[in-house]
N, C-alpha and C. Protein backbone atom coordinates (compact mmCIF):
# COMPACT_ATOMS: atom_id res chain seq x y z
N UNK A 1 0.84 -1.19 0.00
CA UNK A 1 0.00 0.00 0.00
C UNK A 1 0.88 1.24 0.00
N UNK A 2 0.54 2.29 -1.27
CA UNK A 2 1.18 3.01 -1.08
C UNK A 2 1.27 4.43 0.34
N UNK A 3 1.95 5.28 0.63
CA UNK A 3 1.50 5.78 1.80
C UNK A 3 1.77 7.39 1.23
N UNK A 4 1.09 8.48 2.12
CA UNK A 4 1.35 10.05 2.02
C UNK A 4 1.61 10.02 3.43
N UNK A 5 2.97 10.33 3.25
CA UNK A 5 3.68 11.27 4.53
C UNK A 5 4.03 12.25 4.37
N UNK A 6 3.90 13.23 6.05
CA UNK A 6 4.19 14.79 5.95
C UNK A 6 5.11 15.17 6.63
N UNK A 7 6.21 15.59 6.69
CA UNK A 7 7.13 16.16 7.51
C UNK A 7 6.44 18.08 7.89
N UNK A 8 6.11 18.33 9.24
CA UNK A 8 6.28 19.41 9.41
C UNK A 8 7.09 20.40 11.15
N UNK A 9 7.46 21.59 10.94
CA UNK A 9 8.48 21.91 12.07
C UNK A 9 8.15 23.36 11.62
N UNK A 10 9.61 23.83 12.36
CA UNK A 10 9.50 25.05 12.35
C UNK A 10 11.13 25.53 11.47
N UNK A 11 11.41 26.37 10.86
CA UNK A 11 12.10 26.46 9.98
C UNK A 11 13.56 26.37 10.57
N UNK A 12 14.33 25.78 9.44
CA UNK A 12 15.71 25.07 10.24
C UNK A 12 16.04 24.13 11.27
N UNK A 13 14.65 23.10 11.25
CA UNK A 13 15.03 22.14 11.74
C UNK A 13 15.66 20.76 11.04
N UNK A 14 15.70 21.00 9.68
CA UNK A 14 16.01 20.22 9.04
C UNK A 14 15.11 19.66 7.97
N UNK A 15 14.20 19.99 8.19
CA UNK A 15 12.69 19.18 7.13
C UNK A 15 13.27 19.21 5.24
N UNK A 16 13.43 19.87 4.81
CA UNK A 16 13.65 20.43 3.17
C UNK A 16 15.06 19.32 3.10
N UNK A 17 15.82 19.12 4.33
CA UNK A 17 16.86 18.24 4.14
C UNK A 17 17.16 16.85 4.18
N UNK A 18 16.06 16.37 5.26
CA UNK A 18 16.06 15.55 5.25
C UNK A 18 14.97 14.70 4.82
N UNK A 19 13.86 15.31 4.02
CA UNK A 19 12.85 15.34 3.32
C UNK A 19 13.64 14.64 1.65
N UNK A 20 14.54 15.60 1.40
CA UNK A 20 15.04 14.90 0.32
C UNK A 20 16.12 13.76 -0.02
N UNK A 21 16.78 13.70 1.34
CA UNK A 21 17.52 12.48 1.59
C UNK A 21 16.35 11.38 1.71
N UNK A 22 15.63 11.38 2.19
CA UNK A 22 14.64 10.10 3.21
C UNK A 22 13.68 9.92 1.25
N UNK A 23 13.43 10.67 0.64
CA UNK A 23 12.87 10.35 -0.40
C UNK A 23 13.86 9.87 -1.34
N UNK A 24 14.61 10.10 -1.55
CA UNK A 24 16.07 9.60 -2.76
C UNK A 24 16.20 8.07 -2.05
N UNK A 25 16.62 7.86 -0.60
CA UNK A 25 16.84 6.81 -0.16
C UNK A 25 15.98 6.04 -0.43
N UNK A 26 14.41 6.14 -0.10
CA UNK A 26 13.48 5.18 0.16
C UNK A 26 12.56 5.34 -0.90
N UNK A 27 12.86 5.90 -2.10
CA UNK A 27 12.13 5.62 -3.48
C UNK A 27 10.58 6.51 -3.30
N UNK A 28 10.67 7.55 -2.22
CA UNK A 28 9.00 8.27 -2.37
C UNK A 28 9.32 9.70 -3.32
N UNK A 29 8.44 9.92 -3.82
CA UNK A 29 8.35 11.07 -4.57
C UNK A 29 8.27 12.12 -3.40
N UNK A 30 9.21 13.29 -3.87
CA UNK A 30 8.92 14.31 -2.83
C UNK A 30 8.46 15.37 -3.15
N UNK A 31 7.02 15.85 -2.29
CA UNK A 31 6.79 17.36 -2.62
C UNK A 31 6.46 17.96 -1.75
N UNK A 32 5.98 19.55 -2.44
CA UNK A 32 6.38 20.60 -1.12
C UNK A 32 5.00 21.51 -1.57
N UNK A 33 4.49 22.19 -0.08
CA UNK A 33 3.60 23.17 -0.51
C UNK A 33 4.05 24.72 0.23
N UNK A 34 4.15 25.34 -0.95
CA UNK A 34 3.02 25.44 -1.70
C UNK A 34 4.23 24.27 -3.21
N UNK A 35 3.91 23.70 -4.29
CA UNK A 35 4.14 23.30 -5.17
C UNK A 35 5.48 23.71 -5.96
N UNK A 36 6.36 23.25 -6.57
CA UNK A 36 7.62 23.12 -7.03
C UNK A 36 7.14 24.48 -8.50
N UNK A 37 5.88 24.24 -8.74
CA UNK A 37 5.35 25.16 -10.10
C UNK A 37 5.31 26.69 -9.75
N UNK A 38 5.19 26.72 -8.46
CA UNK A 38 4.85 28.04 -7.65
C UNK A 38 5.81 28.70 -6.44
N UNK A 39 6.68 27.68 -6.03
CA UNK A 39 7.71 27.90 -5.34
C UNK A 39 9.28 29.44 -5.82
N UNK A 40 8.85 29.31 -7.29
CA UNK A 40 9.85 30.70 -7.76
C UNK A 40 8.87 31.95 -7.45
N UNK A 41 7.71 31.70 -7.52
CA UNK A 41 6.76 33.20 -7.06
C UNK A 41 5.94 32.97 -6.24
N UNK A 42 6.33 32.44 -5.49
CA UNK A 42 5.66 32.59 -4.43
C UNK A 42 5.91 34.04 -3.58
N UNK A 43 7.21 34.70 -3.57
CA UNK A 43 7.47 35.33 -2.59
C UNK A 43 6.51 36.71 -3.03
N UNK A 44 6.64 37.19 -4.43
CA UNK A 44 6.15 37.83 -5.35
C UNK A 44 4.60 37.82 -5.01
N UNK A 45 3.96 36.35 -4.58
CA UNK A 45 2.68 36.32 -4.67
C UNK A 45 1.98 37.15 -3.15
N UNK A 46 2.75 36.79 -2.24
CA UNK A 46 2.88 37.21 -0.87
C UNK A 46 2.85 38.49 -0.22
N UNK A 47 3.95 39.07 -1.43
CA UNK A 47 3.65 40.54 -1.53
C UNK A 47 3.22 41.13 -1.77
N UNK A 48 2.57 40.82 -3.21
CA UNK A 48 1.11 41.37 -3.75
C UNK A 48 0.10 41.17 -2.60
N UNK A 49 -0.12 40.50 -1.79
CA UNK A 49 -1.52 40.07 -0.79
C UNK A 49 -1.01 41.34 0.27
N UNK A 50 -0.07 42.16 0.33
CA UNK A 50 0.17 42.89 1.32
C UNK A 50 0.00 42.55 3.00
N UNK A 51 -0.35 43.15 4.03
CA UNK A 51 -0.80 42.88 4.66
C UNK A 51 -1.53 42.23 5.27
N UNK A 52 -2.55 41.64 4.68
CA UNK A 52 -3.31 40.43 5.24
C UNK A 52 -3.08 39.18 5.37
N UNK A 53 -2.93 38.90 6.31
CA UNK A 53 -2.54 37.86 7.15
C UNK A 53 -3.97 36.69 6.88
N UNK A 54 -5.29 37.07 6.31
CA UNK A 54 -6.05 36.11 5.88
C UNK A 54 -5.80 35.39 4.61
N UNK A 55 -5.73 36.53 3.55
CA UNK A 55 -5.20 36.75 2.13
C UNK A 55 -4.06 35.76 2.13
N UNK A 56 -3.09 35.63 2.53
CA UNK A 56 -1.68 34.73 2.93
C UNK A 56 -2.34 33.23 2.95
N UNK A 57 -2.84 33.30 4.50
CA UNK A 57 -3.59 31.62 4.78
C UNK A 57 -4.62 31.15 3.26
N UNK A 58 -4.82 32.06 3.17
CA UNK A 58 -5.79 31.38 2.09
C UNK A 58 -4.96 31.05 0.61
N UNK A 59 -4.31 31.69 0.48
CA UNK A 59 -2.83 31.26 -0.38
C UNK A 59 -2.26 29.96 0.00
N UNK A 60 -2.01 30.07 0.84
CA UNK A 60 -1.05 28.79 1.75
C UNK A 60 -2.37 27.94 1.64
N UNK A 61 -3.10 27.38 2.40
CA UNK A 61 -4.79 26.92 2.16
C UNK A 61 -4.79 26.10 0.54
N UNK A 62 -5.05 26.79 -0.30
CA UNK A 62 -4.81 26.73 -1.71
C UNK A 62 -3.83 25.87 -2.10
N UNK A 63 -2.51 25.96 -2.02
CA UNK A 63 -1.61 25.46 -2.01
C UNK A 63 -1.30 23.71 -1.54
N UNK A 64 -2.19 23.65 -0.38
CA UNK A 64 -2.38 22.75 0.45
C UNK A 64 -3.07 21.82 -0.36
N UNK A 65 -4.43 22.54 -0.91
CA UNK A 65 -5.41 21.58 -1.23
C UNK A 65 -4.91 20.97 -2.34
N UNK A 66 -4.44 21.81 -3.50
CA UNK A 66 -3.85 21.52 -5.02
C UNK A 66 -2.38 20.46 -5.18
N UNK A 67 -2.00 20.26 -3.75
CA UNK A 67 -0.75 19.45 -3.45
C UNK A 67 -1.20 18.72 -2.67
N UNK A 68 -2.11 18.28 -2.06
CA UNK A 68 -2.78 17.48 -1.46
C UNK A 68 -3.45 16.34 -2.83
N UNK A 69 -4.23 17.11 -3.43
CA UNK A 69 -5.08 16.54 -4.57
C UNK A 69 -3.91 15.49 -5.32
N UNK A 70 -2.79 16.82 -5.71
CA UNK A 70 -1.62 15.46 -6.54
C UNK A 70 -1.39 14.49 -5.79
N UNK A 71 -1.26 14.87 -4.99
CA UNK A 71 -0.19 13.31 -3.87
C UNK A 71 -1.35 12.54 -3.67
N UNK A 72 -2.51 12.55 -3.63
CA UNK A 72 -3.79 11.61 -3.22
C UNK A 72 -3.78 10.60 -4.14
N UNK A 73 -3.63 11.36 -5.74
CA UNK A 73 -3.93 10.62 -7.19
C UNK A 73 -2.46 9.76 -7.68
N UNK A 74 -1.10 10.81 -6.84
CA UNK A 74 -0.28 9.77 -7.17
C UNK A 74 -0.21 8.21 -6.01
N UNK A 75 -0.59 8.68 -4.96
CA UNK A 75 -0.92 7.61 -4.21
C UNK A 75 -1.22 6.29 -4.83
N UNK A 76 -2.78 6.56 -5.21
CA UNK A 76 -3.77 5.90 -6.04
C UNK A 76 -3.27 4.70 -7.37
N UNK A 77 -2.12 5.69 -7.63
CA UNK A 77 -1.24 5.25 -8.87
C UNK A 77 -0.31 4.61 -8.64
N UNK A 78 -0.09 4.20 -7.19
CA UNK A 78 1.43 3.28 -6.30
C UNK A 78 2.40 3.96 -5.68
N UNK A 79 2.28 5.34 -5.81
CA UNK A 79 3.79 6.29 -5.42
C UNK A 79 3.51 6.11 -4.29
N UNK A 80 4.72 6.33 -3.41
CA UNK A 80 4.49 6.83 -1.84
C UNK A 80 5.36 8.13 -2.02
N UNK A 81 4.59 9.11 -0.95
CA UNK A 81 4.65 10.66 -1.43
C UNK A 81 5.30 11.03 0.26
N UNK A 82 6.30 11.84 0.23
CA UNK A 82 6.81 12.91 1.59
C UNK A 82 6.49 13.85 0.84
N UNK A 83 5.67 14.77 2.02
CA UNK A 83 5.09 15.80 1.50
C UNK A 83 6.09 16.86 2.81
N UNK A 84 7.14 17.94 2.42
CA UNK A 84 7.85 18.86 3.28
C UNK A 84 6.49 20.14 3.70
N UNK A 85 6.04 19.96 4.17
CA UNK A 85 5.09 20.85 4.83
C UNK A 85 3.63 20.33 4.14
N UNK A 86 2.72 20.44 4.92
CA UNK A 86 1.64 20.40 4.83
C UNK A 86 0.25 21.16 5.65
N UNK A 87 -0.50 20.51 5.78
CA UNK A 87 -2.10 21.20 6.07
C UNK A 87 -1.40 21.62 7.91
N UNK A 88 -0.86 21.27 8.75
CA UNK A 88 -0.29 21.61 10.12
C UNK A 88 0.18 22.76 10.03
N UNK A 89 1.11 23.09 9.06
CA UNK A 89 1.75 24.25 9.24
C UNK A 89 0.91 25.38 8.62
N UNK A 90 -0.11 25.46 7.96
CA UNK A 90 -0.43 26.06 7.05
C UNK A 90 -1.60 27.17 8.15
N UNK A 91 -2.46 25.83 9.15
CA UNK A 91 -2.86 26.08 10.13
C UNK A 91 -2.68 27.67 11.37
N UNK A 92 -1.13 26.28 11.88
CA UNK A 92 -0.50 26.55 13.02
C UNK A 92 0.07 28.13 12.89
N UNK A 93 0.91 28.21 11.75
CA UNK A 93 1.37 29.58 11.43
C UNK A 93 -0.11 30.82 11.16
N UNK A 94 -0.85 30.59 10.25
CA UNK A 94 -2.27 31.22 10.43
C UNK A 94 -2.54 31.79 11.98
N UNK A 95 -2.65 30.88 12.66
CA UNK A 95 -3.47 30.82 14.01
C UNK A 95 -2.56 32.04 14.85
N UNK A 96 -0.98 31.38 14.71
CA UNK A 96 -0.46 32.41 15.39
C UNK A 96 -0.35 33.80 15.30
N UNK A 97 -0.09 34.23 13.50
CA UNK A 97 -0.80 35.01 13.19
C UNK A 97 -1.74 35.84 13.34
N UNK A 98 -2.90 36.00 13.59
CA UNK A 98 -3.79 35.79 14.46
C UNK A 98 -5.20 36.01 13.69
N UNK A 99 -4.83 34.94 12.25
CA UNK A 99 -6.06 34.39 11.38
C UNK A 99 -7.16 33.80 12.34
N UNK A 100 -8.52 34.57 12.10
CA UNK A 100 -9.12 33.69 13.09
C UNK A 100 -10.04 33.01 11.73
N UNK A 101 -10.15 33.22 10.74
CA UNK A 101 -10.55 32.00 9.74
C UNK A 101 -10.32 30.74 9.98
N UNK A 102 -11.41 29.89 9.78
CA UNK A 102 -11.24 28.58 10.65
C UNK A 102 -11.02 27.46 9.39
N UNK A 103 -9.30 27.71 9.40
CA UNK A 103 -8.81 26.94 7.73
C UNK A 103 -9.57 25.72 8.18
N UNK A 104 -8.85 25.05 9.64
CA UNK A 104 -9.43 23.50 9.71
C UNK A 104 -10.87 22.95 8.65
N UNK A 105 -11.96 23.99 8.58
CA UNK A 105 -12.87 23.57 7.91
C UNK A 105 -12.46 24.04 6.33
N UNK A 106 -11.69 24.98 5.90
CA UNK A 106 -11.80 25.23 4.48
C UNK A 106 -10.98 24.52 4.28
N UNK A 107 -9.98 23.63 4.80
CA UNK A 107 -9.12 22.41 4.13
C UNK A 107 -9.87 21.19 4.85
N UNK A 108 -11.11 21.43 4.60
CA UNK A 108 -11.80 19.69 5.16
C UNK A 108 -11.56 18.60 4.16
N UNK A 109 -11.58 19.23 2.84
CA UNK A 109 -11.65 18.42 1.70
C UNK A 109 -10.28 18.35 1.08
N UNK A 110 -9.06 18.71 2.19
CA UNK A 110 -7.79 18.33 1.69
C UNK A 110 -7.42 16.83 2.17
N UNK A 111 -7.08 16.02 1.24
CA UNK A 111 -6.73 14.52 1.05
C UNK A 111 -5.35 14.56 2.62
N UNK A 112 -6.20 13.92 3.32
CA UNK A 112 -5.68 13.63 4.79
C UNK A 112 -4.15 12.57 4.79
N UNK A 113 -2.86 13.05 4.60
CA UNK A 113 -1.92 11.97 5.09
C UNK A 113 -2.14 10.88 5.95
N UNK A 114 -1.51 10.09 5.54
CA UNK A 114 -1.50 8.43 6.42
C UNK A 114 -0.63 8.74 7.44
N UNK A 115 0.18 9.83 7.70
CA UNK A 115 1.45 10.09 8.82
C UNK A 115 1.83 11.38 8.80
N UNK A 116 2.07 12.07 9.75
CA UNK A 116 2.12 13.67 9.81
C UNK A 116 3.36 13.78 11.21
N UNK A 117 4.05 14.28 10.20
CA UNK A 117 5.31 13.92 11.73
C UNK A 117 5.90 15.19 12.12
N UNK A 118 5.74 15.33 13.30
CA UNK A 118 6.78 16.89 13.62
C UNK A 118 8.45 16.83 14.00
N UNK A 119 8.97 17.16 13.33
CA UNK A 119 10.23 17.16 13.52
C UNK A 119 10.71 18.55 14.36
N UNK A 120 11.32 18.32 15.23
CA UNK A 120 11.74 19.31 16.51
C UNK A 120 13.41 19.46 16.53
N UNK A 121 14.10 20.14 16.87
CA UNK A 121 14.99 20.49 17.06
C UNK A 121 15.42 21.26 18.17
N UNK A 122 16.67 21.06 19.14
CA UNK A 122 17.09 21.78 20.01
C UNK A 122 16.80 23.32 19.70
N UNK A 123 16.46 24.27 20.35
CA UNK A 123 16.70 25.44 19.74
C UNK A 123 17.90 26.25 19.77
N UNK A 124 18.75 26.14 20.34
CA UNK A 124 20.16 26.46 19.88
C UNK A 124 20.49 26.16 18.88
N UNK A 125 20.58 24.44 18.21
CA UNK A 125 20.82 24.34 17.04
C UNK A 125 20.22 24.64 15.83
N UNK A 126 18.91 24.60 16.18
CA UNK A 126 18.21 25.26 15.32
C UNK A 126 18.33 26.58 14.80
N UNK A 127 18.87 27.38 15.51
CA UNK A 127 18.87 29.18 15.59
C UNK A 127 20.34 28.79 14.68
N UNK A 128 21.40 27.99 15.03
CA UNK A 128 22.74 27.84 14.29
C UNK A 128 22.51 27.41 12.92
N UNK A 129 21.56 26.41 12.61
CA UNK A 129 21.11 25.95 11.51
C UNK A 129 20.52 27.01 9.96
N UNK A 130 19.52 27.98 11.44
CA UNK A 130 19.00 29.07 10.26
C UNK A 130 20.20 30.06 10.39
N UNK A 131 21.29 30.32 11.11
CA UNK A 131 22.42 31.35 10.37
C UNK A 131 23.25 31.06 9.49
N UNK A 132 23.50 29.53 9.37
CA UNK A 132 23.90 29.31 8.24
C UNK A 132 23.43 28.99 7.23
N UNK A 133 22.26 28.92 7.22
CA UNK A 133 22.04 29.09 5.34
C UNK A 133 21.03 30.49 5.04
N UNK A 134 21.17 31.57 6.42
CA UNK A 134 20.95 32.72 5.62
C UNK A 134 19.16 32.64 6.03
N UNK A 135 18.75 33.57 7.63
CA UNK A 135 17.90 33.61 7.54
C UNK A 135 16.68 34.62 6.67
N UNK A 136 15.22 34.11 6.64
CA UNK A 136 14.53 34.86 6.15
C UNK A 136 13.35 35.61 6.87
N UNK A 137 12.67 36.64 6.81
CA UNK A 137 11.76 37.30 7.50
C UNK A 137 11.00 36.53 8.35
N UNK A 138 10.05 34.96 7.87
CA UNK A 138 9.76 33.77 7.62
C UNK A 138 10.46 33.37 9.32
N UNK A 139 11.92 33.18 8.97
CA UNK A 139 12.63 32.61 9.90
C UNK A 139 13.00 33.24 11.35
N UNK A 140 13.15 34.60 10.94
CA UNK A 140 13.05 35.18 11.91
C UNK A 140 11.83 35.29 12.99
N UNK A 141 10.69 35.79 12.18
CA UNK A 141 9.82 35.31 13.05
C UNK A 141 9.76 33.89 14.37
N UNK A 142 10.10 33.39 14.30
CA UNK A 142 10.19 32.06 15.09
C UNK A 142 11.51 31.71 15.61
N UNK A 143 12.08 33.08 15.70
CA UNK A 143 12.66 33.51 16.91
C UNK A 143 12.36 33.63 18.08
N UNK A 144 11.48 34.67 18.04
CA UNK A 144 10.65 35.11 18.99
C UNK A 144 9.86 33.88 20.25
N UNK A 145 10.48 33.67 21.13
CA UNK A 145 9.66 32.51 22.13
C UNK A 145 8.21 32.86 21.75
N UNK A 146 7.41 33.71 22.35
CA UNK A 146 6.15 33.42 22.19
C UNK A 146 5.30 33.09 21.01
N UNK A 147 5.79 34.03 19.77
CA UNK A 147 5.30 32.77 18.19
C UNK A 147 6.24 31.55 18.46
N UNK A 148 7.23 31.07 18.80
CA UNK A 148 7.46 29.74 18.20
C UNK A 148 6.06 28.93 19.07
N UNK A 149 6.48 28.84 20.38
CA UNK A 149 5.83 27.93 21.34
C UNK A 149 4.56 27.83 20.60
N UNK A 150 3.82 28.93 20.26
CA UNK A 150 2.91 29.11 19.69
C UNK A 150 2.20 28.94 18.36
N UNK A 151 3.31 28.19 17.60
CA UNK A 151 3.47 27.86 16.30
C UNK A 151 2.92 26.03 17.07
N UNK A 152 3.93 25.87 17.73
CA UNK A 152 4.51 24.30 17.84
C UNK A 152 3.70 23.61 18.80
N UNK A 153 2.54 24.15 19.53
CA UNK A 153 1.67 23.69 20.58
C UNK A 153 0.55 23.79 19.48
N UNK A 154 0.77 24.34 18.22
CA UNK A 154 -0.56 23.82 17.25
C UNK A 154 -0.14 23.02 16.16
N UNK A 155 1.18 22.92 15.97
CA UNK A 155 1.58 21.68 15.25
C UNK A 155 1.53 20.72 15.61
N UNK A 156 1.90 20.31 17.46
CA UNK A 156 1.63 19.20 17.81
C UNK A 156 0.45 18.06 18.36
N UNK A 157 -0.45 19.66 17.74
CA UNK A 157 -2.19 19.19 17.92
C UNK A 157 -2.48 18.75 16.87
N UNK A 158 -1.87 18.77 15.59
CA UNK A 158 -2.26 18.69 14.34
C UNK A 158 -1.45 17.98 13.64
N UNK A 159 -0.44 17.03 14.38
CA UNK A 159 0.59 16.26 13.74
C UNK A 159 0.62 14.61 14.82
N UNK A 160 0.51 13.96 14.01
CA UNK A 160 0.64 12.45 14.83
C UNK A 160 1.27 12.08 15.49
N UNK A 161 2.63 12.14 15.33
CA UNK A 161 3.60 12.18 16.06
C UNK A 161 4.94 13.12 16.17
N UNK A 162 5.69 13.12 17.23
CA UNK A 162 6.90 13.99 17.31
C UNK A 162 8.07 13.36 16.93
N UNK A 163 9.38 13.98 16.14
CA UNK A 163 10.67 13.45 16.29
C UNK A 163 11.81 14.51 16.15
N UNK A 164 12.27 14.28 17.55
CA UNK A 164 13.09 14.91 18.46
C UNK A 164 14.75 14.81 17.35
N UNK A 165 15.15 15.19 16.47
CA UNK A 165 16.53 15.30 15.78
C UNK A 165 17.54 16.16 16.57
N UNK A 166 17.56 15.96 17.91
CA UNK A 166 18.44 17.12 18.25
C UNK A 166 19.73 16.04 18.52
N UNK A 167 20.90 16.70 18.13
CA UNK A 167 22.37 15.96 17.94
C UNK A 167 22.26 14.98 16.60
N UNK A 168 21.42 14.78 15.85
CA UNK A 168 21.60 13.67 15.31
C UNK A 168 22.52 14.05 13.94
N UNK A 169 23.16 13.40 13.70
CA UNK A 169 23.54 13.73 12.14
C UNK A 169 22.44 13.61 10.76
N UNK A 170 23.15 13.83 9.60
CA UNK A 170 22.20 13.83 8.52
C UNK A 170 21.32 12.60 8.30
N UNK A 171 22.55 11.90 8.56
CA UNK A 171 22.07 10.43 8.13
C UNK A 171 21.35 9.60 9.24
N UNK A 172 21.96 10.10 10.81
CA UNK A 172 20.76 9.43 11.41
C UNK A 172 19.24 9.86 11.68
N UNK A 173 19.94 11.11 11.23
CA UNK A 173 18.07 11.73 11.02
C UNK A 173 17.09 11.26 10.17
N UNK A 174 17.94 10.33 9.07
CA UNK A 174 17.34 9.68 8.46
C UNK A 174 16.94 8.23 8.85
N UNK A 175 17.79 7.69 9.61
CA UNK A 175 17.19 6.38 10.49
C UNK A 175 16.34 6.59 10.97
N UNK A 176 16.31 7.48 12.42
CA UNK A 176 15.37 7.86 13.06
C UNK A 176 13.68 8.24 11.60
N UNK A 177 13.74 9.03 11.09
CA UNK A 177 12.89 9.17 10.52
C UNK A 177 12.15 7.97 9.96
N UNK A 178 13.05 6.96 9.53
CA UNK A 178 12.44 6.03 8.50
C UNK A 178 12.05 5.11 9.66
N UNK A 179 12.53 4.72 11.30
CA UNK A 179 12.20 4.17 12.29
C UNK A 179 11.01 4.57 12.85
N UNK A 180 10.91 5.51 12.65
CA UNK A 180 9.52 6.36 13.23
C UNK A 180 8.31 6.16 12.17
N UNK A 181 8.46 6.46 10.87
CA UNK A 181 7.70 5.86 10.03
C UNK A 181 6.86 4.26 10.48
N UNK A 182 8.04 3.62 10.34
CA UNK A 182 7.93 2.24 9.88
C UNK A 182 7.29 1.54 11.60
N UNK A 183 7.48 2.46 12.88
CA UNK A 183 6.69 2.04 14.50
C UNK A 183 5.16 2.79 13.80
N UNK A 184 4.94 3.81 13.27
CA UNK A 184 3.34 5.34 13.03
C UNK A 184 2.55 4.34 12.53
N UNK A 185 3.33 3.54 11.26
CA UNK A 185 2.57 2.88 10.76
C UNK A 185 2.59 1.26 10.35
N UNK A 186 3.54 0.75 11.47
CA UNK A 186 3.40 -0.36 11.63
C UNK A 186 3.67 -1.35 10.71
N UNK A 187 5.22 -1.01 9.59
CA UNK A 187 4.93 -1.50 8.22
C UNK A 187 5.79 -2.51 8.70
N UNK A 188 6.37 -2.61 9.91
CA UNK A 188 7.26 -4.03 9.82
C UNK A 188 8.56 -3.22 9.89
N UNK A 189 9.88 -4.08 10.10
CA UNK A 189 11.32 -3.22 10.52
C UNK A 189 11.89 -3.58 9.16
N UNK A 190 11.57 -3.19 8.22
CA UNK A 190 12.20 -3.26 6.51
C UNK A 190 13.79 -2.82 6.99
N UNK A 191 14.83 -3.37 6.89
CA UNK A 191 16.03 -3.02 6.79
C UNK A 191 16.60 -1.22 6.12
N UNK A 192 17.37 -0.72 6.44
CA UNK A 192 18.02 0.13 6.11
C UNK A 192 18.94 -0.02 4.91
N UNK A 193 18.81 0.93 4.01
CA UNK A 193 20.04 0.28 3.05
C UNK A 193 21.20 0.67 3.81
C-alpha cells in the first residue's frame, strides 16, 4: 500500500533536508507546498496580498489543497509521497498570526496523510542551523519565544507524532525518521540500506 507522509516543524530544523535524503533513499516522490510550479513566485505572490494575514492563509490553504489533490492521485497510482510541509503548518502559522478564519474547515476536503510527523529540534541548534544558510523574515519570526511555542503547541495538535533530531547527524536523522515511520505505521522493521 502506497502511503502520504508529511514532515512538518519550524524552519531550520532540518525538514527540506532531510525530506530529500529520506525520499532519494526510500524511493518516495517528494513534494512541497506550496508546489515546485509556484515555489519561484511565491514570494512575489505574498507581496502582492500585502498585509493580510487572511489573504496569505488562504494562499497557503490553496496550495495545500492543489498538493494534497496530486499526492492523493499519485498515491492511487502506487507512489508513496513525503510531503515537506503540509495542512499543520499552514494552520499553526495562520493561528499564530492571528487568522481567526477557521482553515481547519476550508481544508476539510484536503486529502488527509497516512502520517504527519513533527520534527523538533534543540533550539540552539536550530537558531545555528538558520544562520547558516541565511535567515529569512519567515525565519526570523520564530525567533521570537512566544510565536514559536505558539506555532509548535498547534503543530503538535495537528501532527501524529513527534521526532526529536536534536544531535543527530544527517544520516541518522534519516534512520530515526524512517524508524519512526515504519513504528506510526506499523509496516514491519524493513532493513536500512
Amino acid at each position: 500500500m502506497p502511503f502520504f507522509i508529511v514532515l512538518e516543524g519550524l524552519d531550520g530544523v532540518g525538514k527540506s533536508t532531510i525530506a530529500r535524503r529520506y525520499a532519494q533513499q526510500y524511493g518516495y516522490q517528494l513534494m512541497t507546498t506550496p508546489g515546485k510550479e509556484l515555489l519561484p513566485i511565491r514570494t512575489d505572490i505574498i507581496n502582492g496580498l500585502g498585509s493580510s494575514e487572511t489573504a496569505k492563509a488562504l494562499f497557503y490553504a490553496a496550495t495545500v489543497q492543489a498538493e494534497g489533490e496530486k499526492a492523493y492521485k499519485l498515491t492511487e497510482s502506487g507512489e508513496n509521497i513525503l510531503m515537506d510541509r503540509y495542512r499543520a503548518s499552514t494552520i499553526a502559522y495562520a493561528q499564530q498570526r492571528g487568522v481567526t478564519l477557521d482553515l481547519s474547515a476550508v481544508l476539510s476536503q484536503a486529502p488527509r496523510p497516512h502520517l504527519s510527523i513533527l520534527l523538533v529540534l534543540d533550539e540552539q541548534q536550530r537558531q545555528y542551523r538558520l544562520q547558516q544558510r541565511g535567515t529569512t523574515a519567515e525565519d526570523l519570526e520564530t525567533l521570537s519565544p512566544d510565536f514559536r511555542a505558539g506555532v509548535l503547541t498547534r503543530l503538535q495538535a495537528e501532527c501524529d507524532a513527534t521526532l526529536d533530531l536534536t544531535g543527530a547527524t544527517e544520516e541518522e536523522a534519516v534512520g530515526l525518521l524512517h524508524d519512526c515511520i515504519n513504528h506510526q505505521l506499523r509496516i514491519g522493521s524493513a532493513s536500512r540500506p
